[in-house]
C-alpha atoms as a PDB file:
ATOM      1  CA  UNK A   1      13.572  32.170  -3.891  1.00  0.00           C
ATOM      2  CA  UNK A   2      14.738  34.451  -0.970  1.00  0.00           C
ATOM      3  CA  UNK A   3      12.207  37.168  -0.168  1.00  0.00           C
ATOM      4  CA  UNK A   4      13.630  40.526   1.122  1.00  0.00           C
ATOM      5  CA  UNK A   5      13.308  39.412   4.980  1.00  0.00           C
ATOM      6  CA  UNK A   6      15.607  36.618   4.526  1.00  0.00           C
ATOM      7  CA  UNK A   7      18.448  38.229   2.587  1.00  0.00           C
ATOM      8  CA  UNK A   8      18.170  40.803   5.281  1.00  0.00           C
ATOM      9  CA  UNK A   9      18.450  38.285   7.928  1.00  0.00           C
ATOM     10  CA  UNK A  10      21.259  36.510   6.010  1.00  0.00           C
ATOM     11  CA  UNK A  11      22.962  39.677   5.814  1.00  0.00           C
ATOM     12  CA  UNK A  12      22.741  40.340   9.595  1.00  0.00           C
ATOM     13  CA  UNK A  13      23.709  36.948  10.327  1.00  0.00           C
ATOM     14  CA  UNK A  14      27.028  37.543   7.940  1.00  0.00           C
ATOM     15  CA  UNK A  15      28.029  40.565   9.870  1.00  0.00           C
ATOM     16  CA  UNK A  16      27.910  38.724  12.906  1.00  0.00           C
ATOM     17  CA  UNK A  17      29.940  36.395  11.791  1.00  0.00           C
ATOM     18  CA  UNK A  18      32.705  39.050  10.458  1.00  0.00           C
ATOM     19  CA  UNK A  19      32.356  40.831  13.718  1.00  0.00           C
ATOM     20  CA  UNK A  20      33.323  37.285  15.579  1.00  0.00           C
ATOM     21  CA  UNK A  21      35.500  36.567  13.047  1.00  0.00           C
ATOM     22  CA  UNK A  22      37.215  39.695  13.967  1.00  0.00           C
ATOM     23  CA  UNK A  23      37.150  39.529  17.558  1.00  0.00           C
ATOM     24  CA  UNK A  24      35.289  42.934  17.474  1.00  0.00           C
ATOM     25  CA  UNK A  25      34.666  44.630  20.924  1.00  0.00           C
ATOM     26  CA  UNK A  26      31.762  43.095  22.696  1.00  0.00           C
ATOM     27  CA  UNK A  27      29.968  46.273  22.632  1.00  0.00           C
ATOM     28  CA  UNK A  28      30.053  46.510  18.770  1.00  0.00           C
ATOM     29  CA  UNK A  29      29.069  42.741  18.437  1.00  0.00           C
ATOM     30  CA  UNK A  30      25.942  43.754  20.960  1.00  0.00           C
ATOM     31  CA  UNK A  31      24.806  46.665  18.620  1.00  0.00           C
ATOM     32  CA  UNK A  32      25.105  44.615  15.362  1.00  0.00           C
ATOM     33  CA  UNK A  33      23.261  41.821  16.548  1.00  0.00           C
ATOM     34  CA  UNK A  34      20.513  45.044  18.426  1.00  0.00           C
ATOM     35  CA  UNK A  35      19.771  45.865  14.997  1.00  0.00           C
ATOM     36  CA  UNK A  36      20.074  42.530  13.451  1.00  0.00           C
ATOM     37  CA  UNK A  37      17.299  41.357  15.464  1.00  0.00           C
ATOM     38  CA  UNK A  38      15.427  44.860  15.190  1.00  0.00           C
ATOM     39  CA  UNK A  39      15.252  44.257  11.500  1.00  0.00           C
ATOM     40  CA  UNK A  40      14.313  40.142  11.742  1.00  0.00           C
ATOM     41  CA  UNK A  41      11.646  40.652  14.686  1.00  0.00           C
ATOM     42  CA  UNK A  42      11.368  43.964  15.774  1.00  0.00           C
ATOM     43  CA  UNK A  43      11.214  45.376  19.513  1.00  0.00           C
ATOM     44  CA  UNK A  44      10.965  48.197  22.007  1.00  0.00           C
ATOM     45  CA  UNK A  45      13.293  46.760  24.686  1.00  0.00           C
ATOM     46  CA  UNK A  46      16.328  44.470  24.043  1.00  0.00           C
ATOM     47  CA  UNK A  47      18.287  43.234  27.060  1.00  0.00           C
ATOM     48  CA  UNK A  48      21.141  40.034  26.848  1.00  0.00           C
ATOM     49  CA  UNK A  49      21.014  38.212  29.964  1.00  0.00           C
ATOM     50  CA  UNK A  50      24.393  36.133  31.378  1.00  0.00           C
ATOM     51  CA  UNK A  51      23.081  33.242  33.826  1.00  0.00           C
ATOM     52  CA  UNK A  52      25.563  30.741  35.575  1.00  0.00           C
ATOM     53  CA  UNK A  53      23.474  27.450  36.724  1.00  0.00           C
ATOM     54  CA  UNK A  54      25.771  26.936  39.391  1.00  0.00           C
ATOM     55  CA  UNK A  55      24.732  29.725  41.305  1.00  0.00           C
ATOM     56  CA  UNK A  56      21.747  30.959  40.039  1.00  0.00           C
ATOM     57  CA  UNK A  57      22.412  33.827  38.809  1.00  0.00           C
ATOM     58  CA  UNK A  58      21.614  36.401  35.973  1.00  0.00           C
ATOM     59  CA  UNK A  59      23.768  39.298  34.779  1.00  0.00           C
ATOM     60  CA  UNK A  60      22.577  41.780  32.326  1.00  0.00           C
ATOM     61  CA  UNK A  61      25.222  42.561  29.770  1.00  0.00           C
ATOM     62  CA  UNK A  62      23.127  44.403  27.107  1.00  0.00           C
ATOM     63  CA  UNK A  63      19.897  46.660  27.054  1.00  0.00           C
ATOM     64  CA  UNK A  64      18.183  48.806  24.723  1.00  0.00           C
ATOM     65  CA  UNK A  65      17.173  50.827  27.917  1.00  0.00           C
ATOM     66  CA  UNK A  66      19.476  51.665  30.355  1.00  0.00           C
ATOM     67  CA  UNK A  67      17.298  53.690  32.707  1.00  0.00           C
ATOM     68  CA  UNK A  68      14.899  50.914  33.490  1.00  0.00           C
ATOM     69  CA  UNK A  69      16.849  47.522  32.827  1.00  0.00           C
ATOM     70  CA  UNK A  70      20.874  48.747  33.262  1.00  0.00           C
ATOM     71  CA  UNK A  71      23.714  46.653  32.432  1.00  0.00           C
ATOM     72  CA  UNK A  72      25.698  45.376  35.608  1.00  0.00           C
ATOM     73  CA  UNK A  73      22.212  44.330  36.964  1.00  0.00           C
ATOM     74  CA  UNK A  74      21.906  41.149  38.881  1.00  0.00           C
ATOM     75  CA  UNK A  75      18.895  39.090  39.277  1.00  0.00           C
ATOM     76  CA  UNK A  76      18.897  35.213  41.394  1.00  0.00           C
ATOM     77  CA  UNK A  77      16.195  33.378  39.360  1.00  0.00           C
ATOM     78  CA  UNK A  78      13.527  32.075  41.735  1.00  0.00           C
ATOM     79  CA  UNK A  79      11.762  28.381  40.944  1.00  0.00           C
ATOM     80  CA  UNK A  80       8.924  29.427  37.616  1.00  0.00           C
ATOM     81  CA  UNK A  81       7.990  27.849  34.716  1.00  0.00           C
ATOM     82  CA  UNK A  82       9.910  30.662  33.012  1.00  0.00           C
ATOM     83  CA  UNK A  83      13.356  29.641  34.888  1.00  0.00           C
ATOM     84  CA  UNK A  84      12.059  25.405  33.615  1.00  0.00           C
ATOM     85  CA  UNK A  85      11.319  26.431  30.083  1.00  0.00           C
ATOM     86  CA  UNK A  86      14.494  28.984  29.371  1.00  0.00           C
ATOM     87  CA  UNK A  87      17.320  28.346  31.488  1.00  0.00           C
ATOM     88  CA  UNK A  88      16.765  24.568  32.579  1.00  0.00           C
ATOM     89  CA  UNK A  89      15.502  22.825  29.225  1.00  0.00           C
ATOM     90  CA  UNK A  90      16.246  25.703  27.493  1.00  0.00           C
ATOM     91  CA  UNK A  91      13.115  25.912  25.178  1.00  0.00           C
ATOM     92  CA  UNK A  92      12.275  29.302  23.519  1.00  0.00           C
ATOM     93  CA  UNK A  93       9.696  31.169  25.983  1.00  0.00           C
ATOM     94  CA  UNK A  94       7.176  33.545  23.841  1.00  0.00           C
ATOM     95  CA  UNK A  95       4.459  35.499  25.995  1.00  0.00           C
ATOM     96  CA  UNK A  96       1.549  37.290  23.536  1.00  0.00           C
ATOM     97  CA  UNK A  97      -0.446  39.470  26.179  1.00  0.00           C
ATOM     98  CA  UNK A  98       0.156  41.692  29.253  1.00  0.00           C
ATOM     99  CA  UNK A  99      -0.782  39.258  31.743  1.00  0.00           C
ATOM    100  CA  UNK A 100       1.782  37.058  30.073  1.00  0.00           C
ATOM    101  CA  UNK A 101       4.618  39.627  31.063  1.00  0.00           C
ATOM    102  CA  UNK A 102       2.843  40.363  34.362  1.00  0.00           C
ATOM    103  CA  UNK A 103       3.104  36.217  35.016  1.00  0.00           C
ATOM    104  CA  UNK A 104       7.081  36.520  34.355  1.00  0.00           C
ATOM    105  CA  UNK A 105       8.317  39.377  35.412  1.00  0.00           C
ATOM    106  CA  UNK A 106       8.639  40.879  38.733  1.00  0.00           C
ATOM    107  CA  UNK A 107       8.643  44.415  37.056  1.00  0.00           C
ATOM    108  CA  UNK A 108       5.873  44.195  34.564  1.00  0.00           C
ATOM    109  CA  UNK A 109       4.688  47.602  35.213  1.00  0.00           C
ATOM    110  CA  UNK A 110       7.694  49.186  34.040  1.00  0.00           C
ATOM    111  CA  UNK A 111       7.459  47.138  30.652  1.00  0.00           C
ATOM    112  CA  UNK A 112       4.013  47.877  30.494  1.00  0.00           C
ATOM    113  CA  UNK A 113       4.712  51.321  30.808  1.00  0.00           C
ATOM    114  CA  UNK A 114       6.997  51.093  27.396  1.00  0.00           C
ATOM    115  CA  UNK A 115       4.661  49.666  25.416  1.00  0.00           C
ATOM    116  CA  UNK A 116       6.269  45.944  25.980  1.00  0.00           C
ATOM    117  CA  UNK A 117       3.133  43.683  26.113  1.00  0.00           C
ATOM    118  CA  UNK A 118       4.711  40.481  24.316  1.00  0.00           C
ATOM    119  CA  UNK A 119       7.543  38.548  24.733  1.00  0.00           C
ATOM    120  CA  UNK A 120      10.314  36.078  22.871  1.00  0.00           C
ATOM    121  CA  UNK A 121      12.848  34.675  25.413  1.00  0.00           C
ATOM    122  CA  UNK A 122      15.558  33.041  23.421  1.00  0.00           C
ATOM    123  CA  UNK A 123      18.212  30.792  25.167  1.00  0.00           C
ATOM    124  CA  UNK A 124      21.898  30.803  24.369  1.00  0.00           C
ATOM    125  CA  UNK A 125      23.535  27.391  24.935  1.00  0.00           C
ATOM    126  CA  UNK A 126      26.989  26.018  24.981  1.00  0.00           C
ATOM    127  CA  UNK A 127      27.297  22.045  24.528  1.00  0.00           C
ATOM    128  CA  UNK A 128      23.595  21.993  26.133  1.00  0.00           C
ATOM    129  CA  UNK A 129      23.926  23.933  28.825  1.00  0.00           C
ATOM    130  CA  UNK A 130      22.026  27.448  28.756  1.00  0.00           C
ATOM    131  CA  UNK A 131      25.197  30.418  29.653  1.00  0.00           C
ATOM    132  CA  UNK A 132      22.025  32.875  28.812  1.00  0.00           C
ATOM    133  CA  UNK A 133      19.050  34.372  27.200  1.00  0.00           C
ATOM    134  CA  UNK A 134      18.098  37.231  24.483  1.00  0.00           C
ATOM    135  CA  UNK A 135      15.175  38.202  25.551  1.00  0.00           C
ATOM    136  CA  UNK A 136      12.797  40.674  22.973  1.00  0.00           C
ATOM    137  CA  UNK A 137      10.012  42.737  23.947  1.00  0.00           C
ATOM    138  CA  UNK A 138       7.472  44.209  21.791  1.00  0.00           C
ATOM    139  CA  UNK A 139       3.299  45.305  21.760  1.00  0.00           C
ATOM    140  CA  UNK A 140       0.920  42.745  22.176  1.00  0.00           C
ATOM    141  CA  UNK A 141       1.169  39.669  19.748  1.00  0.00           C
ATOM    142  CA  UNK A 142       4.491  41.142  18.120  1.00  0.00           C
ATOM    143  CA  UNK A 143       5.925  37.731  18.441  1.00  0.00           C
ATOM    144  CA  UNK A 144       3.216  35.163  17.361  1.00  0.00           C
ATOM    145  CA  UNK A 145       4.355  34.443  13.841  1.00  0.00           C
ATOM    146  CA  UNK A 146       7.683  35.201  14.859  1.00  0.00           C
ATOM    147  CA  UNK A 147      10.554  32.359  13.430  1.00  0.00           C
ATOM    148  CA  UNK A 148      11.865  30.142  16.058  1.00  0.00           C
ATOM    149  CA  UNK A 149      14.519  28.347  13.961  1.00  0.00           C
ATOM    150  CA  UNK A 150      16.137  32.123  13.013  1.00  0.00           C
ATOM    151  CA  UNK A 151      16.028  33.103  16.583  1.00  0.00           C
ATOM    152  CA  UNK A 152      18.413  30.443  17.469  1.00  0.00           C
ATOM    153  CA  UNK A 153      20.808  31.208  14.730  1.00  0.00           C
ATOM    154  CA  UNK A 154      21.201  34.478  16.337  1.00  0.00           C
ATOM    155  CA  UNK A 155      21.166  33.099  20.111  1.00  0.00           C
ATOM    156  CA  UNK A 156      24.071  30.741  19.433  1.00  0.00           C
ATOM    157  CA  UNK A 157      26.431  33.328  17.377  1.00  0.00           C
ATOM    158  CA  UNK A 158      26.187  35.519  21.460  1.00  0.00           C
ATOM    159  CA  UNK A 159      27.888  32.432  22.671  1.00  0.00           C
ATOM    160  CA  UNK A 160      31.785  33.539  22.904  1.00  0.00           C
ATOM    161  CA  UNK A 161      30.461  37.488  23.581  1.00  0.00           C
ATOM    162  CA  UNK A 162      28.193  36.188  26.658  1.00  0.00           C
ATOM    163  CA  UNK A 163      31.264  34.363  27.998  1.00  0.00           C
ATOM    164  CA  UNK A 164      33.648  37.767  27.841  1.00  0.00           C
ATOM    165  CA  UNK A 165      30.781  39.951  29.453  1.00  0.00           C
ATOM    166  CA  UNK A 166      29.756  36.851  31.813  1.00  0.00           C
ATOM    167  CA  UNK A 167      32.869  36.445  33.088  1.00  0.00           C
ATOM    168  CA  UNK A 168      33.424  40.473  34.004  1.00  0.00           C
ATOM    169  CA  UNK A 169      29.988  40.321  35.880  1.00  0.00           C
ATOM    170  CA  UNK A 170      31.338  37.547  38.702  1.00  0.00           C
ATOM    171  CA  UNK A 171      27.836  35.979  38.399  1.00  0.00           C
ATOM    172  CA  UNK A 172      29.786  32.249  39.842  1.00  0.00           C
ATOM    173  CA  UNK A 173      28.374  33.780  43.335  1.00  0.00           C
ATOM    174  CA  UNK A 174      31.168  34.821  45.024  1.00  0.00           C
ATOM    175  CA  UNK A 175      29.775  38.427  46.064  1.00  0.00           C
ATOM    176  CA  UNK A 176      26.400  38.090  46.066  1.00  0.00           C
ATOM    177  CA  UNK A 177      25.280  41.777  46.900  1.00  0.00           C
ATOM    178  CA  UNK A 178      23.013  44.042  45.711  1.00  0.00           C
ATOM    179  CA  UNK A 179      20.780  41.616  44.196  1.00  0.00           C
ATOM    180  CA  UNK A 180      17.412  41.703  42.353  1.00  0.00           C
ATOM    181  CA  UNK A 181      14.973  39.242  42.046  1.00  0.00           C
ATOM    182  CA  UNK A 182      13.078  37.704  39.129  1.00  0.00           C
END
């Protein structure tokens, strides 16, 4: 039978769907899927990443906290296991402890600060090629038992929302100012 996490789930994953279906505003599709994924694996900071392989670039397009990771924010990726794992073979990434964030990300302390000791890094693709990430934070170990196969379900319905918000954030390199890095 379906336990009461899964008909959630597949009720999340339905609205999606509808608000696709629809062609809802990007910012409504970005909230239903915020608490879709709220309710199927929890966290305390939910950004949407753009990237564009070309140039090397990632735009954020969605975050749970504006006033430490805003939207509009640019980031060229640097050579990690992180950038290998996500955005080249684009392989979930899940980090369990605080030096696993610190290892990461250039701005640890700030997640630390938030209470953002664990990690699940999800990759959105389009015919193989990763366009961008969902990336989950949460206290330490939130994400251990977490389920892989349902994280991709809701990676790949972002695909057509990423592209809109992608597209607005120029990340193909032609201005390439004001620039963080990760």
């Amino acid at each position: 039978g379906i336990d009461m996490s899964e008909a959630s789930s597949i009720s999340a994953i339905s609205s999606l769907a509808f608000s696709l279906h629809r062609n809802d505003a990007v910012e409504i599709f970005w909230k239903e899927l915020d608490r879709g994924l709220q309710d199927a694996f929890g966290h305390k900071l939910f950004t949407v990443l753009a990237y564009d392989a070309s140039s090397g670039l990632l735009g954020r397009v969605y975050s749970t906290q504006q006033q430490f990771n805003p939207v509009g924010g640019r980031k060229r990726v640097t050579k990690s296991i992180w950038t290998k794992q996500v955005l080249e073979d684009g392989k979930v990434f899940r980090g369990a402890t605080r030096e696993d964030i610190k290892a990461v990300f250039s701005d640890y302390e700030v997640l630390w600060s938030i209470g953002c000791e664990s990690v699940l890094n999800i990759p959105i693709r389009k015919r193989g090629i990763v366009i961008g990430s969902l990336n989950l934070l949460d206290g330490a170990g939130h994400y251990d038992e977490a389920r892989i196969e349902l994280a991709y379900v809701f990676a790949q319905l972002a695909v057509t929302p990423l592209e809109v918000c992608g597209e607005a954030l120029q990340l193909d390199g032609a201005d390439s100012g004001d620039l963080e890095y990760v």
